[in-house]
C-alpha atoms as a PDB file:
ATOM      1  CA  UNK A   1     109.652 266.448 153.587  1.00  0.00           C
ATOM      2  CA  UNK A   2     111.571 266.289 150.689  1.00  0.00           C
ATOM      3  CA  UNK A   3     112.719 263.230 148.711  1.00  0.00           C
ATOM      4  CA  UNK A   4     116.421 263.065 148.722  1.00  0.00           C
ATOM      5  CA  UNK A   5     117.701 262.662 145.328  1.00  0.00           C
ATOM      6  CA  UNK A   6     120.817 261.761 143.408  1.00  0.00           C
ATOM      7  CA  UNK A   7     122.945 263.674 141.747  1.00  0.00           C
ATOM      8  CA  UNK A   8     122.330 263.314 137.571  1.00  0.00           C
ATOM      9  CA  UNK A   9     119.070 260.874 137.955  1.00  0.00           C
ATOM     10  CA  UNK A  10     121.381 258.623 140.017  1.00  0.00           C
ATOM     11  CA  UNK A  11     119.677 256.837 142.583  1.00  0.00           C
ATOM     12  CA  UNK A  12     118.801 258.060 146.116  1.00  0.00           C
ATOM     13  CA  UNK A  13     121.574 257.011 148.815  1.00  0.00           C
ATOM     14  CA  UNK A  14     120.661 253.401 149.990  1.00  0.00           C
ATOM     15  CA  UNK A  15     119.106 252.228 146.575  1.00  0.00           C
ATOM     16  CA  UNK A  16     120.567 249.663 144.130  1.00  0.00           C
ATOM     17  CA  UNK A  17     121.718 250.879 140.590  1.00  0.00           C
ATOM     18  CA  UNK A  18     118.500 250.408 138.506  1.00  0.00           C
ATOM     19  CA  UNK A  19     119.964 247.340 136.205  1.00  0.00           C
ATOM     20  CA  UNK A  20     120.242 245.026 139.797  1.00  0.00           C
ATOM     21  CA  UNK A  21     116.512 246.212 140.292  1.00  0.00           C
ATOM     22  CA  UNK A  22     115.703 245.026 136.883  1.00  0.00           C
ATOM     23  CA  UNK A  23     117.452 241.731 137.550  1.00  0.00           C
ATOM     24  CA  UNK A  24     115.695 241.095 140.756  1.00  0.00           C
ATOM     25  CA  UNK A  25     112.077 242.785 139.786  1.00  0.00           C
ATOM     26  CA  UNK A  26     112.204 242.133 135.757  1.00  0.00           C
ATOM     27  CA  UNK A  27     110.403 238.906 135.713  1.00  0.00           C
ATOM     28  CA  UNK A  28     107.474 239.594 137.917  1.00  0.00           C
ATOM     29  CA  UNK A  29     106.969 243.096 135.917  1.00  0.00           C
ATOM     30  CA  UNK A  30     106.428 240.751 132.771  1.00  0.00           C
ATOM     31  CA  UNK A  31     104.610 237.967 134.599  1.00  0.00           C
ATOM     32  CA  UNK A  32     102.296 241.027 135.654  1.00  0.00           C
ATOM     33  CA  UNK A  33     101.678 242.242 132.183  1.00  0.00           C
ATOM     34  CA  UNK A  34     100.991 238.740 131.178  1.00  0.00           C
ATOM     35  CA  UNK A  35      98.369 238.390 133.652  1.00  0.00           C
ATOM     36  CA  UNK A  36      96.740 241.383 133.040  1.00  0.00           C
ATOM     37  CA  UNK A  37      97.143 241.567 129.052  1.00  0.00           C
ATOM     38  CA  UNK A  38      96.784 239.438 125.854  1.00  0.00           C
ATOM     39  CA  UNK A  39     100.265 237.902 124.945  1.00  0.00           C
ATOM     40  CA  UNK A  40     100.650 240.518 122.125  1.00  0.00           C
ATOM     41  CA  UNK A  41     100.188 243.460 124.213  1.00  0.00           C
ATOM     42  CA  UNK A  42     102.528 241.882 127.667  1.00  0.00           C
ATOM     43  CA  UNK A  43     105.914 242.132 126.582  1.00  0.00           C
ATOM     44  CA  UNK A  44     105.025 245.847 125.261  1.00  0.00           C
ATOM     45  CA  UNK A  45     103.259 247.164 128.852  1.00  0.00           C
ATOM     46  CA  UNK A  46     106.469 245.245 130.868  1.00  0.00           C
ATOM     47  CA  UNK A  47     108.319 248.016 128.303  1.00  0.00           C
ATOM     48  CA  UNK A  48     106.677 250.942 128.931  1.00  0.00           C
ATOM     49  CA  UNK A  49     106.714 250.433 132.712  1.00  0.00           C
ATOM     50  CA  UNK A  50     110.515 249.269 133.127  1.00  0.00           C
ATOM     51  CA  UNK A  51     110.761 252.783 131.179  1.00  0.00           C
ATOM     52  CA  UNK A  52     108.599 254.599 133.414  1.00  0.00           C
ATOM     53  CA  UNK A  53     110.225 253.195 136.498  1.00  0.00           C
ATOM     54  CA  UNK A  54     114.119 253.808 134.975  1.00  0.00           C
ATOM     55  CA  UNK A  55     112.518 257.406 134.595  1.00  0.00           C
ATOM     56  CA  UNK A  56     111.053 257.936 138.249  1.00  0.00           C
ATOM     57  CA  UNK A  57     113.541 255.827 140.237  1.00  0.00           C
ATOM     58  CA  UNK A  58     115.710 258.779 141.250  1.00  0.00           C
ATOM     59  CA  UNK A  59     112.641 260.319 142.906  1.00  0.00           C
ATOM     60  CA  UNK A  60     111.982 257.172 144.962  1.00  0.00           C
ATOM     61  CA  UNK A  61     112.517 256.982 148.574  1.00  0.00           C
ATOM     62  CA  UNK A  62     115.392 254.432 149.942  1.00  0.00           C
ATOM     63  CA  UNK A  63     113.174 252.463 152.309  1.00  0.00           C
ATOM     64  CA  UNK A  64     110.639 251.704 149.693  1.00  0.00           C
ATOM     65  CA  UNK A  65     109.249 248.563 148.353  1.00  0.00           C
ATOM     66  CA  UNK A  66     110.539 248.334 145.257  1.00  0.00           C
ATOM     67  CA  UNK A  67     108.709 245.152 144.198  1.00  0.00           C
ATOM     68  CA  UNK A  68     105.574 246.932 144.706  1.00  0.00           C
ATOM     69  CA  UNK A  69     105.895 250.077 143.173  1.00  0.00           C
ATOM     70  CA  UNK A  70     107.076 248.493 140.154  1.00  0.00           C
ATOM     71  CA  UNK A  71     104.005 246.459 140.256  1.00  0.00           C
ATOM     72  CA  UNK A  72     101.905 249.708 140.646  1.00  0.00           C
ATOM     73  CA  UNK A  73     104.016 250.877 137.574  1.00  0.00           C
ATOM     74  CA  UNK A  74     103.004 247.618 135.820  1.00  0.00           C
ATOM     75  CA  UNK A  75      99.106 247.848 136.825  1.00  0.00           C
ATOM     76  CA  UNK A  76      98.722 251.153 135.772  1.00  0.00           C
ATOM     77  CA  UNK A  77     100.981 250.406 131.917  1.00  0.00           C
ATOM     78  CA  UNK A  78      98.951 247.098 131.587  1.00  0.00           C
ATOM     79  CA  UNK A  79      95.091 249.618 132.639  1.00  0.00           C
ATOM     80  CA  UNK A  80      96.270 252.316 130.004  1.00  0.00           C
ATOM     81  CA  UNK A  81      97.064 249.372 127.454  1.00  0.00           C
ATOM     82  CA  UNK A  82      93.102 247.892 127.753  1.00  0.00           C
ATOM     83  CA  UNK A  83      91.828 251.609 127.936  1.00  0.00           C
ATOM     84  CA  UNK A  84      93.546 252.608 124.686  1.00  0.00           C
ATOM     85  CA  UNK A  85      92.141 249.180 123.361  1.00  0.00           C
ATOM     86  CA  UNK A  86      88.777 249.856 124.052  1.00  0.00           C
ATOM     87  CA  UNK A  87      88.989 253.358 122.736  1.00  0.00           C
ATOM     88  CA  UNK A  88      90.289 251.532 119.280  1.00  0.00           C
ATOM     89  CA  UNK A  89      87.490 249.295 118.229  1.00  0.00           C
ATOM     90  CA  UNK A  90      87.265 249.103 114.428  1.00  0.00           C
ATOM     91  CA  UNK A  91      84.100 246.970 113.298  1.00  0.00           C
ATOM     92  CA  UNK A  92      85.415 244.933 110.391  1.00  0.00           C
ATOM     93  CA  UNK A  93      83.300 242.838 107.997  1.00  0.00           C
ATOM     94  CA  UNK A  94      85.972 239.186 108.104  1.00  0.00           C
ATOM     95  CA  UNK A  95      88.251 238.387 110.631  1.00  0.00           C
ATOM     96  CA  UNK A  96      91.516 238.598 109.671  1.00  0.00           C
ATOM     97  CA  UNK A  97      93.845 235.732 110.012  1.00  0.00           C
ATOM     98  CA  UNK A  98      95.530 235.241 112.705  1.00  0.00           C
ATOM     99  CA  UNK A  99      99.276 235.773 112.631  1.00  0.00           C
ATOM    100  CA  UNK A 100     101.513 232.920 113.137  1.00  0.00           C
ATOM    101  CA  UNK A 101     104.493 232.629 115.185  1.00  0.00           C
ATOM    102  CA  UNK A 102     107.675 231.118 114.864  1.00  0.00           C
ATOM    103  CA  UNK A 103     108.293 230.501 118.224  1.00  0.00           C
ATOM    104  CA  UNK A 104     106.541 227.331 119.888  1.00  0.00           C
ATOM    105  CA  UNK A 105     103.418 226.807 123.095  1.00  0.00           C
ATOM    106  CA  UNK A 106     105.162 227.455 125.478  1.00  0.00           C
ATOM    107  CA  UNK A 107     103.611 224.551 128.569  1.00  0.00           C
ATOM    108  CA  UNK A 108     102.775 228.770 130.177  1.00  0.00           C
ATOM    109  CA  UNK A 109     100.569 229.749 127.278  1.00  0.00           C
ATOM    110  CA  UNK A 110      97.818 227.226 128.766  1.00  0.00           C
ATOM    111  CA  UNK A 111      98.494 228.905 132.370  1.00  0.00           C
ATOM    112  CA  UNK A 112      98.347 232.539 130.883  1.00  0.00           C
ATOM    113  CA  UNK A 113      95.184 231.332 128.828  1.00  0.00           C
ATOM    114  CA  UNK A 114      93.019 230.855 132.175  1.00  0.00           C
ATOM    115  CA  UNK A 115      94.355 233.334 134.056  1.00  0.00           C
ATOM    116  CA  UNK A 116      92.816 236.052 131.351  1.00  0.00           C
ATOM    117  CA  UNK A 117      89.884 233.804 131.884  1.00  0.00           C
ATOM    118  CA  UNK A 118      89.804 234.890 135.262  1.00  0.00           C
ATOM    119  CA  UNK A 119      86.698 236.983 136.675  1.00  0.00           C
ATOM    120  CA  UNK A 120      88.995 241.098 136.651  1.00  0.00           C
ATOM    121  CA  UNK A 121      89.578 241.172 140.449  1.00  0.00           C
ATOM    122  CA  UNK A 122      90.529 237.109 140.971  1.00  0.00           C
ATOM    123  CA  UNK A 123      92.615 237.594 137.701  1.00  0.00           C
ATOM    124  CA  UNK A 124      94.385 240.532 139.788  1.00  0.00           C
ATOM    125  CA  UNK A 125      94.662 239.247 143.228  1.00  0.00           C
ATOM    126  CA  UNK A 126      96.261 235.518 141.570  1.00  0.00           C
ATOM    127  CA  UNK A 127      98.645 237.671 139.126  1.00  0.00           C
ATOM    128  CA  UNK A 128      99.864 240.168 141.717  1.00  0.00           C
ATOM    129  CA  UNK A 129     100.509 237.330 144.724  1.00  0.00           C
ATOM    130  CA  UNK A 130     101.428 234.750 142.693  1.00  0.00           C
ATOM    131  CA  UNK A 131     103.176 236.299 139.753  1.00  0.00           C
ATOM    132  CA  UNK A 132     104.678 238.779 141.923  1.00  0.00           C
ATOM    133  CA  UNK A 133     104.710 237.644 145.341  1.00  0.00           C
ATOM    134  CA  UNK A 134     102.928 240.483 146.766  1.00  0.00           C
ATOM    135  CA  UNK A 135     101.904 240.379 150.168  1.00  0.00           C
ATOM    136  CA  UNK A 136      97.987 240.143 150.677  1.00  0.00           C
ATOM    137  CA  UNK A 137      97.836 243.673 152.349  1.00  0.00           C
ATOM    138  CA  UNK A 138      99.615 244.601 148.915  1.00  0.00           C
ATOM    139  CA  UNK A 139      97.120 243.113 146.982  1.00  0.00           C
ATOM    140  CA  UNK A 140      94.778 244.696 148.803  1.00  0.00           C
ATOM    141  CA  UNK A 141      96.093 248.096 148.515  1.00  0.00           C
ATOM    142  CA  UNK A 142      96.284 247.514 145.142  1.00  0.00           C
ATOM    143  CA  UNK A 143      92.875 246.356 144.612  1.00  0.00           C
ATOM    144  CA  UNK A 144      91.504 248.874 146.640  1.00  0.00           C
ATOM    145  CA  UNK A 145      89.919 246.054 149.172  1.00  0.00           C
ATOM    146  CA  UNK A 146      90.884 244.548 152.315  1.00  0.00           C
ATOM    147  CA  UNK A 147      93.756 241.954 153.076  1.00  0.00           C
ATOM    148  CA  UNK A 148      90.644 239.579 153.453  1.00  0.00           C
ATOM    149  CA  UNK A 149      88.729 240.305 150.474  1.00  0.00           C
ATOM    150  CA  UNK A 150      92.305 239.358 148.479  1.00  0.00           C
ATOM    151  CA  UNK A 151      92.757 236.680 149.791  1.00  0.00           C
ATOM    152  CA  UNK A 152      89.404 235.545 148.980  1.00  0.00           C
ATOM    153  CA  UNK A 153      90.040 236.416 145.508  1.00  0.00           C
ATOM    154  CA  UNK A 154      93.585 235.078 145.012  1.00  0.00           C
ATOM    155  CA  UNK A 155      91.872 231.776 146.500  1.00  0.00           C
ATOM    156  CA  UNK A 156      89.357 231.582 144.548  1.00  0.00           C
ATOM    157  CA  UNK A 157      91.063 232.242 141.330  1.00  0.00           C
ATOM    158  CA  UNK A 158      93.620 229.500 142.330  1.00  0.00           C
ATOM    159  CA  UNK A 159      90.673 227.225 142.723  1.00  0.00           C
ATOM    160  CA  UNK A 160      89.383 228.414 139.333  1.00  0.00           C
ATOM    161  CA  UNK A 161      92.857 227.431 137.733  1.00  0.00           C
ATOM    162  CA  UNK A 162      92.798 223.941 139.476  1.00  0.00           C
ATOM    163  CA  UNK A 163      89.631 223.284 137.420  1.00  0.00           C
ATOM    164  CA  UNK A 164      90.210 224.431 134.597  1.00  0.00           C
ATOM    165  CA  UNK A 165      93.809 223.206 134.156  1.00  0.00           C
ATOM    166  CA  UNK A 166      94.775 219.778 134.106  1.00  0.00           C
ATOM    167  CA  UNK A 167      98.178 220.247 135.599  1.00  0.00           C
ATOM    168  CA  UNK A 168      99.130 218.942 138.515  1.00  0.00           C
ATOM    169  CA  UNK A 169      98.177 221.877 141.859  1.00  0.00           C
ATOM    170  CA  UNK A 170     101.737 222.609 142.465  1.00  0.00           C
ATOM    171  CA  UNK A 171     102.589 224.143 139.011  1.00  0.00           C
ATOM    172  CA  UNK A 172      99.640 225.926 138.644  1.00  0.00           C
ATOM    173  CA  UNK A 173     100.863 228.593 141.590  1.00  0.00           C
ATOM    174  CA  UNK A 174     104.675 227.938 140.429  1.00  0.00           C
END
């Protein structure tokens, strides 16, 4: 069957123009690639895949989930990102100093600090249903598991987070 398409890279029949989608879907792309990525690397891989979705959106079908294909889009930026890092490792003889940053902690930074802390597949499952709000059987498609096995591991990552953050329960899933 073929996809129907719009004329010019306009979007199928029946899907929003692409800036709406990037409204709606923006935040959790970046919330994704700061769960999955150090801080310098996020806003870069949220980039790249808001790019690679503008790019493929006229190819996708009008009854699809849009939240999770641009998550899918996000996963795979964010796994190219940490393969192209470990590709890159340059043995160095000091440390060199860390850069500093005008801009202030944000109260997140803490949040995002133990969720990279996070064993790879509860550090997943908590940024994809939480960060997202992806259904568990879209974690678990994601993840390559069942819709049991993520919710085991989005619960036990939350449970990680409770104990290692000393913020009150209800922000740490906000």
């Amino acid at each position: 069957m073929t996809r129907p398409r719009g004329a010019r890279g306009l979007p199928a029949p029946g899907l929003p123009p692409f800036d709406e989608v990037v409204t709606a879907h923006g935040g959790a792309v970046l919330r994704i690639s700061r769960g999955l990525l150090p801080p310098a690397d996020a806003e870069d891989a949220a980039a790249e895949a808001l790019l690679a979705a503008l790019e493929a959106y006229p190819r996708l079908q009008p009854d699809s989930n849009v939240r999770a294909w641009l998550v899918t889009i996000t996963r795979r930026k964010a796994l190219d990102v940490l393969r192209r890092q470990a590709r890159q490792a340059v043995p160095v003889d000091q440390l060199p100093e860390r850069a500093v940053s005008d801009e202030p902690d944000t109260p997140d930074d803490a949040l995002w600090a133990a969720v990279r802390a996070l064993p790879n597949k509860q550090r997943h499952a908590v940024a994809y249903r939480y960060a997202a709000d992806l259904s568990y059987a879209d974690v678990a498609a994601l993840l390559g598991g069942t819709e049991a096995a993520a919710r085991r591991a989005a619960a036990d990552g939350i449970a990680a987070l409770r104990r290692a953050l000393p913020h009150p329960a209800s922000e740490v899933t906000s």
